[in-house]
Structure formats: structure tokens, C-alpha cells
PDB file of N, CA and C in Angstrom:
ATOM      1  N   UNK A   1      36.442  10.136 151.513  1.00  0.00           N
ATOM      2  CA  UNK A   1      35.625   8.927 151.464  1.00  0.00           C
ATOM      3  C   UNK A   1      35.972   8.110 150.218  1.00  0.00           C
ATOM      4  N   UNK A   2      36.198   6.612 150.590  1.00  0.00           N
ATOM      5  CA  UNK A   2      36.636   5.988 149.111  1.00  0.00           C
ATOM      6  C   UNK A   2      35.267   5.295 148.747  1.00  0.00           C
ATOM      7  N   UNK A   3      35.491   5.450 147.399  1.00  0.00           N
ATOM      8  CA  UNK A   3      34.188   5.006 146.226  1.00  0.00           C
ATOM      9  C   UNK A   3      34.046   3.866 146.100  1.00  0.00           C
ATOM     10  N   UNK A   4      33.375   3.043 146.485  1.00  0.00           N
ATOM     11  CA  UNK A   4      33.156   1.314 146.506  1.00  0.00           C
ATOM     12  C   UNK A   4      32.920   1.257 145.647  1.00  0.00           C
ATOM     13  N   UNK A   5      31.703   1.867 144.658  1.00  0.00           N
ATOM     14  CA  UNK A   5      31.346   1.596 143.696  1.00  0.00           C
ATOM     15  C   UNK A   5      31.670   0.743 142.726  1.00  0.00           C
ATOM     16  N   UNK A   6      31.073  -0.218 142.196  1.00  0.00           N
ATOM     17  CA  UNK A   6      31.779  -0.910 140.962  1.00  0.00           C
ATOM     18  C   UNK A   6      31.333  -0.174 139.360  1.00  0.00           C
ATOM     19  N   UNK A   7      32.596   0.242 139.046  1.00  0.00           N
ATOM     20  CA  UNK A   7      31.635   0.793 137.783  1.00  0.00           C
ATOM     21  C   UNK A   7      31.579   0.104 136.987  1.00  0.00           C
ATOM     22  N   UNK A   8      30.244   0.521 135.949  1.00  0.00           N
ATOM     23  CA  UNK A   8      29.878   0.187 134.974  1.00  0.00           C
ATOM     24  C   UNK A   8      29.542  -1.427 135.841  1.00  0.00           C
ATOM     25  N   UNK A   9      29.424  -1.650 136.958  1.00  0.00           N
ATOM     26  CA  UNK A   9      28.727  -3.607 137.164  1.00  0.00           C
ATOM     27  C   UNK A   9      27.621  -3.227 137.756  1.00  0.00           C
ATOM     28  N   UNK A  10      27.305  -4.135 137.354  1.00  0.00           N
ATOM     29  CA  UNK A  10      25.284  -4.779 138.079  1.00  0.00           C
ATOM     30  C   UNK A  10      25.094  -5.556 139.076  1.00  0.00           C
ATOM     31  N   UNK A  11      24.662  -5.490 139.699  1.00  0.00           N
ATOM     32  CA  UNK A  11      23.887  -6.455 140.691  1.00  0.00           C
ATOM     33  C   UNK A  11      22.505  -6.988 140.222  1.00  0.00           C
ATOM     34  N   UNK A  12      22.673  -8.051 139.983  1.00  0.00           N
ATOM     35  CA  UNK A  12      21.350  -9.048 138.910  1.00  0.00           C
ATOM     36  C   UNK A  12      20.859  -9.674 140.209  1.00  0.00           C
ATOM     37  N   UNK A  13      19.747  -9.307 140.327  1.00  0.00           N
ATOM     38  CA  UNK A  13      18.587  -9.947 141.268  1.00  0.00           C
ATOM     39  C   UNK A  13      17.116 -10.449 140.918  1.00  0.00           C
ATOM     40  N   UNK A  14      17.268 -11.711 140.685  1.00  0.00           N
ATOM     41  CA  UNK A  14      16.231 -12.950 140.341  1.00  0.00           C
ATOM     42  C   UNK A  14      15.648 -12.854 141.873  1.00  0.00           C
ATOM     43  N   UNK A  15      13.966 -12.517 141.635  1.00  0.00           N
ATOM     44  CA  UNK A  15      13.334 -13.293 142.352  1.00  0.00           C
ATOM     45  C   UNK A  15      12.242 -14.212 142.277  1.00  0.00           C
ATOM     46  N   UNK A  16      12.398 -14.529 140.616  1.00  0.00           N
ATOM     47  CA  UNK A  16      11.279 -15.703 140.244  1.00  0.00           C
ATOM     48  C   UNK A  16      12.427 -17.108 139.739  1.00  0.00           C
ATOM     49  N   UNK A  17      12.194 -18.313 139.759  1.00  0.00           N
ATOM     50  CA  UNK A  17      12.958 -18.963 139.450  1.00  0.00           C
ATOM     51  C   UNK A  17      12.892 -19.273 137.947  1.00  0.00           C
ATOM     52  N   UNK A  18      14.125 -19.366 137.704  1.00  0.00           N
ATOM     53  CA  UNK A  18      14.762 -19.129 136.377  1.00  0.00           C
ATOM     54  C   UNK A  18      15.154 -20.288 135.513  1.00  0.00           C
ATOM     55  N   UNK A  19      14.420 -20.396 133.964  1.00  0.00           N
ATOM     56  CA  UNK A  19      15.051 -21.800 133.316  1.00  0.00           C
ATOM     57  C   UNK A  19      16.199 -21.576 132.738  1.00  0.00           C
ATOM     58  N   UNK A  20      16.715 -22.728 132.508  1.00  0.00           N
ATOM     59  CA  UNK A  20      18.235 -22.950 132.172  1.00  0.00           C
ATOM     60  C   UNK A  20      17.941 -21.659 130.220  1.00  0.00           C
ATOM     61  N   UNK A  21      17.298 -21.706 130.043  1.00  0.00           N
ATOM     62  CA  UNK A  21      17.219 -20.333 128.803  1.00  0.00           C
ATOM     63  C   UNK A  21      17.554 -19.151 129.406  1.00  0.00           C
ATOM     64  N   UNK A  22      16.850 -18.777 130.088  1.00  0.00           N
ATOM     65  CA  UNK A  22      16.557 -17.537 130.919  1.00  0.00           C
ATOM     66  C   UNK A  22      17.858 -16.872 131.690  1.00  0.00           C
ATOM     67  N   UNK A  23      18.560 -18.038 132.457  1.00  0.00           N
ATOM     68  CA  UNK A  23      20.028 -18.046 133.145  1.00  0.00           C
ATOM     69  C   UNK A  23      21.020 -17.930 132.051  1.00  0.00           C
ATOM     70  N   UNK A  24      21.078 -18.537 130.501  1.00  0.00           N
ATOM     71  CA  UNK A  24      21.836 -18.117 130.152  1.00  0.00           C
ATOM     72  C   UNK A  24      21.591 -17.005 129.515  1.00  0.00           C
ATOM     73  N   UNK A  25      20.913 -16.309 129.159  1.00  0.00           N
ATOM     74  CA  UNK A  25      20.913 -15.135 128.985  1.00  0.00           C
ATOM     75  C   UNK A  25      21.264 -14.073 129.576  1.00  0.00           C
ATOM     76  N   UNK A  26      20.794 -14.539 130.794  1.00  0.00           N
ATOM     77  CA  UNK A  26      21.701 -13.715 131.979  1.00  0.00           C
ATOM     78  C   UNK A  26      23.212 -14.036 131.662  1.00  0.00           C
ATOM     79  N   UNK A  27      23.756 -15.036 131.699  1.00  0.00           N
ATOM     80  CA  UNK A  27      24.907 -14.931 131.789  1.00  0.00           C
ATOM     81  C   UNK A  27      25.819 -14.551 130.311  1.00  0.00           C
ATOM     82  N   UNK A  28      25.461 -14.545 129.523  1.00  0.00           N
ATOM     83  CA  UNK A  28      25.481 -13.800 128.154  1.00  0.00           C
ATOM     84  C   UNK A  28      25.296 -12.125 128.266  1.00  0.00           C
ATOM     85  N   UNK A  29      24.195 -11.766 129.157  1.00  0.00           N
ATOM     86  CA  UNK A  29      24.825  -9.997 129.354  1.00  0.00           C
ATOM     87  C   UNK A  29      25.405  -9.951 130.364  1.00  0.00           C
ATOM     88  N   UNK A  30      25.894 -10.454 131.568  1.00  0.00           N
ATOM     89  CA  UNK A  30      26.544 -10.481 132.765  1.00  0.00           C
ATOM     90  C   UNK A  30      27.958  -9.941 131.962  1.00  0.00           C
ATOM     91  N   UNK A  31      28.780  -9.129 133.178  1.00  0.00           N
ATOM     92  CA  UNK A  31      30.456  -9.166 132.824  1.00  0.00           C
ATOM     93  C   UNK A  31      30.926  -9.715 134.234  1.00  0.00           C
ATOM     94  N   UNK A  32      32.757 -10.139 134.069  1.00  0.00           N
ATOM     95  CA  UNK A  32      32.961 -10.892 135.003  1.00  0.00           C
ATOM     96  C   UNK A  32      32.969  -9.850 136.574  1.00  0.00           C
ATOM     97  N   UNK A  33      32.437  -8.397 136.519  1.00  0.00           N
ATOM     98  CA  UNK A  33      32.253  -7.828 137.543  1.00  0.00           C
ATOM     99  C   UNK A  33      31.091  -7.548 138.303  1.00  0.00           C
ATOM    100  N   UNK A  34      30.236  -8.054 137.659  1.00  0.00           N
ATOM    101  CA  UNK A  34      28.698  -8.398 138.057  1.00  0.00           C
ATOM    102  C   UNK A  34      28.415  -9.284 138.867  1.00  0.00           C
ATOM    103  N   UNK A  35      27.249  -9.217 139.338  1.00  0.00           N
ATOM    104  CA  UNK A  35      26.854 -10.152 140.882  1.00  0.00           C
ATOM    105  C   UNK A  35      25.950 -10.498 140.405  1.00  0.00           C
ATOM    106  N   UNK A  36      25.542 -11.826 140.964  1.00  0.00           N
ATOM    107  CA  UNK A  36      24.023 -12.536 140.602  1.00  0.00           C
ATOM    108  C   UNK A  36      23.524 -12.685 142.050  1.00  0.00           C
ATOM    109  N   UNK A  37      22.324 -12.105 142.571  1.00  0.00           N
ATOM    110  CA  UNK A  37      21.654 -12.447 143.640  1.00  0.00           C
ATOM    111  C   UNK A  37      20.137 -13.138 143.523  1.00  0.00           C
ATOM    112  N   UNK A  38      20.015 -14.274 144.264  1.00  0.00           N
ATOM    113  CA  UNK A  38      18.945 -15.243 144.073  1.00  0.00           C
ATOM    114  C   UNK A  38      18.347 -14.844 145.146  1.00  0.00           C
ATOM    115  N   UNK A  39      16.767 -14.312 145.005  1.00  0.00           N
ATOM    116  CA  UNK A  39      16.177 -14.335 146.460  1.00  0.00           C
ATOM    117  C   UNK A  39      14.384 -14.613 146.093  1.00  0.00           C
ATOM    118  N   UNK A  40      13.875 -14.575 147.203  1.00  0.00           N
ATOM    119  CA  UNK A  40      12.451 -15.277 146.667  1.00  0.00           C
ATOM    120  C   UNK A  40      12.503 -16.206 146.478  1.00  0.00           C
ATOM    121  N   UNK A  41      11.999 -16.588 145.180  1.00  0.00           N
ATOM    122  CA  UNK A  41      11.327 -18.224 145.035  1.00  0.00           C
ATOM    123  C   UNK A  41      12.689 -18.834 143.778  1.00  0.00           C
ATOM    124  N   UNK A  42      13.060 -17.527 143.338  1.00  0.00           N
ATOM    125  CA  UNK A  42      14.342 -17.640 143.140  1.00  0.00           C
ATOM    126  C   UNK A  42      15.225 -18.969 143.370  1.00  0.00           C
ATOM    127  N   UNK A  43      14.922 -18.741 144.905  1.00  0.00           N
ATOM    128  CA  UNK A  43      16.157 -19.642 145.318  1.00  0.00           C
ATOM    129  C   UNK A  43      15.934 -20.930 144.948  1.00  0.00           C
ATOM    130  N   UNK A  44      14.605 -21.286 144.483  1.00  0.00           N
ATOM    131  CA  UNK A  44      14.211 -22.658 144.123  1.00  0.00           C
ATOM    132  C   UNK A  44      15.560 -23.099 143.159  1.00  0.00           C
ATOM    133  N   UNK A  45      16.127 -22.159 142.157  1.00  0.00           N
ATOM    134  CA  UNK A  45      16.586 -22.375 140.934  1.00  0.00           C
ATOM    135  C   UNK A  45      17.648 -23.294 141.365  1.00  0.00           C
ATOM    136  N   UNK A  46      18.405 -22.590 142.259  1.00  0.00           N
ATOM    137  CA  UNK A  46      19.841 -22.606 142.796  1.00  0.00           C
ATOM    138  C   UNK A  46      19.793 -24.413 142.946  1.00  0.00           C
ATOM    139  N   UNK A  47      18.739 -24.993 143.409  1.00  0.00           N
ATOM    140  CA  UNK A  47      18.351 -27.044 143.068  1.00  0.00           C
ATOM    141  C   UNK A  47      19.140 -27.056 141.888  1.00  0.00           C
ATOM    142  N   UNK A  48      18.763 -26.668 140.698  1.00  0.00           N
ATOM    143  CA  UNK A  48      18.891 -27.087 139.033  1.00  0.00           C
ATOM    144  C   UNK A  48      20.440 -27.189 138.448  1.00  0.00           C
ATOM    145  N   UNK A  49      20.799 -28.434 138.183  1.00  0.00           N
ATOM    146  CA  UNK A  49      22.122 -28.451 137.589  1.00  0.00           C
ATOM    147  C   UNK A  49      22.958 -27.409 136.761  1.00  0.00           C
ATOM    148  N   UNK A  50      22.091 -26.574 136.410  1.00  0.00           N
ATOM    149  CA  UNK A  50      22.565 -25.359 135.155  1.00  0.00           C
ATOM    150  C   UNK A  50      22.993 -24.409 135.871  1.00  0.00           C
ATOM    151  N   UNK A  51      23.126 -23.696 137.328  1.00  0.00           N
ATOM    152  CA  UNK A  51      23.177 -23.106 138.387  1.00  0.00           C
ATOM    153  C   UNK A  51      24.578 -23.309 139.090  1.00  0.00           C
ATOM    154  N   UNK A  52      25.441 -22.311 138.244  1.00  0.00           N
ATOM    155  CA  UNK A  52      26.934 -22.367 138.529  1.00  0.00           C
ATOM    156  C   UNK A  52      27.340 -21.942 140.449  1.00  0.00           C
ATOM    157  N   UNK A  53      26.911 -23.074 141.387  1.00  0.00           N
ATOM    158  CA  UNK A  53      26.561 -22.494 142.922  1.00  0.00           C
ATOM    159  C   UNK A  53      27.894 -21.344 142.918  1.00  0.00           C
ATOM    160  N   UNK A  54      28.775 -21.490 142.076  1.00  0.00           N
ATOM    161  CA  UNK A  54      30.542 -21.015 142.635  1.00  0.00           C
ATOM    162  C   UNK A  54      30.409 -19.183 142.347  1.00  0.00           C
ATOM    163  N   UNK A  55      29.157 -19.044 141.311  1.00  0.00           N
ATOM    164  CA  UNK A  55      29.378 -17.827 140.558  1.00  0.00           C
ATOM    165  C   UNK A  55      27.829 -17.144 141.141  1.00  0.00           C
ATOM    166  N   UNK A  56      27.130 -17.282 142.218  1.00  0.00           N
ATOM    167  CA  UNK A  56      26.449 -16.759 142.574  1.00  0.00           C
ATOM    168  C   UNK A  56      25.901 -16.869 144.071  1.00  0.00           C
ATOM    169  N   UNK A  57      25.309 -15.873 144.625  1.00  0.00           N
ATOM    170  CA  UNK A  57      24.665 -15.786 145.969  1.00  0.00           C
ATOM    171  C   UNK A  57      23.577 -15.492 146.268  1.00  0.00           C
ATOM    172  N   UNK A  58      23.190 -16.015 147.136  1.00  0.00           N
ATOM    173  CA  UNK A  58      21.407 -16.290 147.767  1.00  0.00           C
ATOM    174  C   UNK A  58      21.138 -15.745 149.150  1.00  0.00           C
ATOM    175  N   UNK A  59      19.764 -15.177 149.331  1.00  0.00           N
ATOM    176  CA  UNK A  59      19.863 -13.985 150.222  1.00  0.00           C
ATOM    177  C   UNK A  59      19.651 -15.258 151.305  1.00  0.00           C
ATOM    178  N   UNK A  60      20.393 -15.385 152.921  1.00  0.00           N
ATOM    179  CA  UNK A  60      19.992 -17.060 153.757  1.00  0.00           C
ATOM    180  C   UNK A  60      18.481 -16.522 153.990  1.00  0.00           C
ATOM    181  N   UNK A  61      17.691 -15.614 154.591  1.00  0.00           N
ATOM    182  CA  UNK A  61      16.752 -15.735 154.787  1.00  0.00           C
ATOM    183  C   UNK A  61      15.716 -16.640 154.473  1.00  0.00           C
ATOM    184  N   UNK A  62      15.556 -16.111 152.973  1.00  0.00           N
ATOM    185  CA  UNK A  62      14.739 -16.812 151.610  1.00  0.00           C
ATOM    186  C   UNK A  62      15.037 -18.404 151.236  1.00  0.00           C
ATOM    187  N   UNK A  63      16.448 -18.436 151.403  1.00  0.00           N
ATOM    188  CA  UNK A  63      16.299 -20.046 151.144  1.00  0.00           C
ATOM    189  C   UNK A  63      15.934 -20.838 152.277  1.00  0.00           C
ATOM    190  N   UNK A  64      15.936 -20.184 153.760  1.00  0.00           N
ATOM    191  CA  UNK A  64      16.022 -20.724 154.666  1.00  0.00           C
ATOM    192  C   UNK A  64      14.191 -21.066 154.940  1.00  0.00           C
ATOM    193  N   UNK A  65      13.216 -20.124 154.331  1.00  0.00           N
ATOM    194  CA  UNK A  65      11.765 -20.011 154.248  1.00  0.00           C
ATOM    195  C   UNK A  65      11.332 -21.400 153.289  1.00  0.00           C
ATOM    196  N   UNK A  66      12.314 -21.132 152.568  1.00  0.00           N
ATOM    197  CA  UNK A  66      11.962 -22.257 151.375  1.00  0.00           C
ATOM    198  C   UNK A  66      12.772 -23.819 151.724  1.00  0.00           C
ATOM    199  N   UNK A  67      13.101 -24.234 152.639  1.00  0.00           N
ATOM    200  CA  UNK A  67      13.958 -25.082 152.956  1.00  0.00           C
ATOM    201  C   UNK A  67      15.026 -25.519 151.889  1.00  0.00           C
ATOM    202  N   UNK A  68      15.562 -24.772 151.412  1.00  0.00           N
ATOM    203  CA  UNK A  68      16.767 -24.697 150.835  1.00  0.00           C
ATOM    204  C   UNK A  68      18.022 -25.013 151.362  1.00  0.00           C
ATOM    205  N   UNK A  69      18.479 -25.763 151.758  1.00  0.00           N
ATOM    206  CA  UNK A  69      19.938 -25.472 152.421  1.00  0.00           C
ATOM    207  C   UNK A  69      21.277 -26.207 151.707  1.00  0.00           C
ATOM    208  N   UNK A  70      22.283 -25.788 151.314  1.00  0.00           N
ATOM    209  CA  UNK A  70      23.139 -26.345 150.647  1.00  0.00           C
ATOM    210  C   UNK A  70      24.777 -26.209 150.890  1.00  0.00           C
ATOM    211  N   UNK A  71      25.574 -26.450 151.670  1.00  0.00           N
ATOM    212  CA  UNK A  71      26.803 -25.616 152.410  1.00  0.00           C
ATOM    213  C   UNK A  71      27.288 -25.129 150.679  1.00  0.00           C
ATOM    214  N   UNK A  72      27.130 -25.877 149.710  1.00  0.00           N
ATOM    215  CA  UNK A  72      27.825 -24.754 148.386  1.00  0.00           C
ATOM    216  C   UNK A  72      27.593 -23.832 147.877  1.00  0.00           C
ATOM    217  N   UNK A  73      25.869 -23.017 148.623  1.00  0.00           N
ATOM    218  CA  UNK A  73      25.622 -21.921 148.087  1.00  0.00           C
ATOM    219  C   UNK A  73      25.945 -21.271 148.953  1.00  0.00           C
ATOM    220  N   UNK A  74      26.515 -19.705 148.426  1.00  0.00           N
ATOM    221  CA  UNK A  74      26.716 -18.962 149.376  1.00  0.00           C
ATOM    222  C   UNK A  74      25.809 -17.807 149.849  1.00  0.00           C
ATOM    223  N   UNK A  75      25.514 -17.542 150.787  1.00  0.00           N
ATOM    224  CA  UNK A  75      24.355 -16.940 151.383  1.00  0.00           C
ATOM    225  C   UNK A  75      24.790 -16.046 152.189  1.00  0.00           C
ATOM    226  N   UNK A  76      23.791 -14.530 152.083  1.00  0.00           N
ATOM    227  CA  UNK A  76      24.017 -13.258 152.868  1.00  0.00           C
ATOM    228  C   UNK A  76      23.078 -12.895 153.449  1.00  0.00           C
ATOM    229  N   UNK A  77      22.981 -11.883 154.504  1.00  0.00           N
ATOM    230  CA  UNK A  77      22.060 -11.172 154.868  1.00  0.00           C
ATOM    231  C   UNK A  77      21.496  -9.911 154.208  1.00  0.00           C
ATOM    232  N   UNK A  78      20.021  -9.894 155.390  1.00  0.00           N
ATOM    233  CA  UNK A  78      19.413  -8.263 154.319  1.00  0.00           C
ATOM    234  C   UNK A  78      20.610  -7.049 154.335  1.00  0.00           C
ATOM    235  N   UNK A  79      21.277  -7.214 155.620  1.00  0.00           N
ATOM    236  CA  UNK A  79      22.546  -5.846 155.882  1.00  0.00           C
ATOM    237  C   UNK A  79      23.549  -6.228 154.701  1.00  0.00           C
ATOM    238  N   UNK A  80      23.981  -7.259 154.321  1.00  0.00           N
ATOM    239  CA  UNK A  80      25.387  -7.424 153.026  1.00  0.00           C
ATOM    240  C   UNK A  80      24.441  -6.954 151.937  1.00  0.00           C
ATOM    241  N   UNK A  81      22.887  -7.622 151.658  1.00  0.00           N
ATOM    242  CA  UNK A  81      22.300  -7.056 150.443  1.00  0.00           C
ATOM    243  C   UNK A  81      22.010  -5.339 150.255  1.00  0.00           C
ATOM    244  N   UNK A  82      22.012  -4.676 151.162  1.00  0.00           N
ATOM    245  CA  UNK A  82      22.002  -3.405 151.251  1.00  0.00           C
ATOM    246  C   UNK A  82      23.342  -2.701 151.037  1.00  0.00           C
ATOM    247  N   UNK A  83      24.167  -3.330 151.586  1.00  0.00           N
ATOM    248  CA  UNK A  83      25.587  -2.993 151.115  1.00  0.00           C
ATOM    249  C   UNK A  83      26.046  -3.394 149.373  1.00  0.00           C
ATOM    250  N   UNK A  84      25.491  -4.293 149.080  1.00  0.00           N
ATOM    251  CA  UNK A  84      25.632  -4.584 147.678  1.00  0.00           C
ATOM    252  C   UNK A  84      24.669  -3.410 147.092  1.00  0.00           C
ATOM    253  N   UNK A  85      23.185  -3.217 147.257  1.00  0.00           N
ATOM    254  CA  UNK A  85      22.611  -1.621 146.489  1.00  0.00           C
ATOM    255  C   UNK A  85      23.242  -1.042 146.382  1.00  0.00           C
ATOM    256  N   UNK A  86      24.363  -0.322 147.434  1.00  0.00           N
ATOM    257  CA  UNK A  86      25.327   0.570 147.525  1.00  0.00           C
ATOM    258  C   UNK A  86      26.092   0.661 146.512  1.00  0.00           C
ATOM    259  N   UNK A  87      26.998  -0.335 146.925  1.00  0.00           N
ATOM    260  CA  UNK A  87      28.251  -0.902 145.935  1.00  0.00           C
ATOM    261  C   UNK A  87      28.253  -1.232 144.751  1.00  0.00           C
ATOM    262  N   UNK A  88      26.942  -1.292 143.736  1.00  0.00           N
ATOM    263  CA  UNK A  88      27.004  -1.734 142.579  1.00  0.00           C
ATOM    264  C   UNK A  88      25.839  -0.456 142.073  1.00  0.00           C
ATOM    265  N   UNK A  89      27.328  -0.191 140.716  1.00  0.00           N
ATOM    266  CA  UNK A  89      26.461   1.350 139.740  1.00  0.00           C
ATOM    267  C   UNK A  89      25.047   0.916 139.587  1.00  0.00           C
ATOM    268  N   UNK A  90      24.253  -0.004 139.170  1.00  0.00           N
ATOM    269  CA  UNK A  90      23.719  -0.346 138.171  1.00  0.00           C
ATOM    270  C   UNK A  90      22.756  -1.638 138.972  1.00  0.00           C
ATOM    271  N   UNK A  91      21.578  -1.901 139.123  1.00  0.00           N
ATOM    272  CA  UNK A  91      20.402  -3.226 139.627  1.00  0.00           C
ATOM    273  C   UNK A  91      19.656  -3.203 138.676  1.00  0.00           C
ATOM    274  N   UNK A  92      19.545  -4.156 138.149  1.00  0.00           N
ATOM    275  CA  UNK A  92      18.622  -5.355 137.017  1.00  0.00           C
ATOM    276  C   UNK A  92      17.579  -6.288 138.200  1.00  0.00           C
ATOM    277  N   UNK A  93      16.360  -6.195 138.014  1.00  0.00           N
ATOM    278  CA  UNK A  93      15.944  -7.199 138.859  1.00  0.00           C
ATOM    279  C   UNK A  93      15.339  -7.652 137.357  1.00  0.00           C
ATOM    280  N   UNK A  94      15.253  -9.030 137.715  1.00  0.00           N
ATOM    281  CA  UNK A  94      15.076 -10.068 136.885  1.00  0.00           C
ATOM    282  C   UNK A  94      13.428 -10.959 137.218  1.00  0.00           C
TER     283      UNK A  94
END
């Protein structure tokens, strides 16, 4: 069986929405093998200019509740987010 695992990376999961302080801090402990997942009310953030759309993903459900829609964010399901628990050593919820 091969090891998906990412070692030593995180999967960062915001589900309150986040000020441009708050995000960079995140991105100040983030490494470039880490994931940022936006879900909840979260996804509000993903609106805000400070919100690099290229360097993060949003669960579609949640933005889709929140009328969110944006073709530049990229968006997964609950089955890819379960596969990401998997795949990443390490979850930070935020």
C-alpha cells in the first residue's frame, strides 16, 4: 500500500470568516505543502481581496448554501474533503 500521506503538512480548515490579520498569520505558519480549506461561513472570506483564490479551496456545498459562486475558487466535495483527512499528517481547524 503506498503512503499518501503528506508529511510533516497540514490541512488548515477555517470555518469562521477570517480578517486580512488573521489570514496572514495563517499564511506566515503555512509551508508551501499545506492546504487551506474554507468551509462554513468561512467561505464568506473567499469575497475579500486579501484571499489568494489560486492558493486555496472551498468545500462547493457551503459556498453553494451561502450563495457564493465564483468560477476562480476552487471547490470540492465532502468525499475529496475526507480524502484530504486522510492525506494530510497534521488538521489545524481555525
Amino acid at each position: 500500500m503506498t503512503d499518501l500521506t503528506h508529511t510533516n503538512a497540514t490541512l488548515h480548515i477555517l470555518s469562521k470568516p477570517v480578517t486580512q490579520t488573521q489570514f496572514q498569520e495563517l499564511l506566515d505558519l503555512k509551508n508551501d505543502t499545506d492546504c487551506v480549506l474554507f468551509t462554513r461561513d468561512a467561505c464568506y472570506s473567499l469575497l475579500a481581496p486579501y484571499i489568494d483564490l489560486n492558493t486555496v479551496i472551498a468545500l462547493q456545498a457551503d459556498c453553494e448554501a451561502r450563495g457564493i459562486s465564483n468560477k476562480s475558487i476552487s471547490v470540492i466535495g465532502y468525499e475529496k474533503w475526507v480524502e484530504l483527512t486522510l492525506e494530510y499528517k497534521n488538521t489545524l481547524s481555525w
